[in-house]
C-alpha atoms as a PDB file:
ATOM      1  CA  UNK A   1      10.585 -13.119  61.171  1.00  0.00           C
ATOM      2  CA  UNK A   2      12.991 -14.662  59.170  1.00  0.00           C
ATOM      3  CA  UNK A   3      16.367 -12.587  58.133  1.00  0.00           C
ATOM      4  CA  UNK A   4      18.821 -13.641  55.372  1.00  0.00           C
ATOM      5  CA  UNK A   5      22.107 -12.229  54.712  1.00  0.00           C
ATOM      6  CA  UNK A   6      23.680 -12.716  51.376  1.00  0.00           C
ATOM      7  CA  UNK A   7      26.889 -12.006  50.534  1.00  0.00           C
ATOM      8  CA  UNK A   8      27.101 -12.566  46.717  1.00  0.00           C
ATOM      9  CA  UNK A   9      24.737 -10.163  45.731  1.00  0.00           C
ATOM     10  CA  UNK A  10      26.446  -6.676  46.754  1.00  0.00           C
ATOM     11  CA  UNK A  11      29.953  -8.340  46.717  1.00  0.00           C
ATOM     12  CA  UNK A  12      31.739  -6.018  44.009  1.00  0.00           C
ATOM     13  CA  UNK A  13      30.703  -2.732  46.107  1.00  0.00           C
ATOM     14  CA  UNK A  14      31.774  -4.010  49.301  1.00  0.00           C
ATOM     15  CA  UNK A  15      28.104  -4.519  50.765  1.00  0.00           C
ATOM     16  CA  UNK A  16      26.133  -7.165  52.248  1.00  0.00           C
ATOM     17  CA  UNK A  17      22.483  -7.355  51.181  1.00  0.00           C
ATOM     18  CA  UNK A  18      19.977  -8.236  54.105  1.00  0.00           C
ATOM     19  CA  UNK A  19      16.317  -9.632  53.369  1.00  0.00           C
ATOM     20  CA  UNK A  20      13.571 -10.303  56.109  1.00  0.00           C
ATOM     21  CA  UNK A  21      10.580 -12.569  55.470  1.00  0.00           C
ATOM     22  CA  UNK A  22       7.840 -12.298  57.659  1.00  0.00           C
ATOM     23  CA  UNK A  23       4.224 -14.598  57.635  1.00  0.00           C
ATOM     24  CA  UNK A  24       1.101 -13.130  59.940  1.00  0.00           C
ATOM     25  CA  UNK A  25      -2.329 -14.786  60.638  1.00  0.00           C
ATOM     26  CA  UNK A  26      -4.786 -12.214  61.302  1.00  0.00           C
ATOM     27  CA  UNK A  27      -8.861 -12.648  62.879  1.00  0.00           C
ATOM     28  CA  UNK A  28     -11.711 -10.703  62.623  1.00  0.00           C
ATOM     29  CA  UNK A  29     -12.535  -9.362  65.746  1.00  0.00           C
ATOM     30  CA  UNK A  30     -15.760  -8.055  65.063  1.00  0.00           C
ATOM     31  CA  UNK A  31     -17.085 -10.052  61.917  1.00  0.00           C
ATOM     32  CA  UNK A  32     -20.462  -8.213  61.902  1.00  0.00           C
ATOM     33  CA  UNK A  33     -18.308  -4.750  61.131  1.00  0.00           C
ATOM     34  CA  UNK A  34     -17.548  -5.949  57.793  1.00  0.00           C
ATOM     35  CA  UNK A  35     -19.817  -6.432  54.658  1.00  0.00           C
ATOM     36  CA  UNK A  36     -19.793  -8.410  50.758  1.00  0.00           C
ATOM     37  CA  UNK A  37     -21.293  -7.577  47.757  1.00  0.00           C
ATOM     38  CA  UNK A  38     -21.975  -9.664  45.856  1.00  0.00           C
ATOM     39  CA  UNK A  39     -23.300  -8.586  42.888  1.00  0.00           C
ATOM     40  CA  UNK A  40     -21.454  -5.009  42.356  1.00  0.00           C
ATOM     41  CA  UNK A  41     -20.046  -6.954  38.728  1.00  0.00           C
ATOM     42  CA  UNK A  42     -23.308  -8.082  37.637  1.00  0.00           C
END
């Protein structure tokens, strides 16, 4: 997780803004539980 403070933004009310970033990888565990169609636009 990444966490920023900025200063600038809030400055004229006395605040300091905080933003997190955060990056996941997920994996199927059980591929067969999940299905496609295909062809629902056809």
């Amino acid at each position: 997780m990444e966490l920023l403070a900025d200063p600038f933004t809030l400055a004229g009310q006395a605040m300091i803004r905080l933003v997190s970033f955060e990056m996941a990888d997920t994996n199927l565990r059980y591929v067969a539980a999940f299905s496609v169609i295909k062809d629902a636009l056809a």
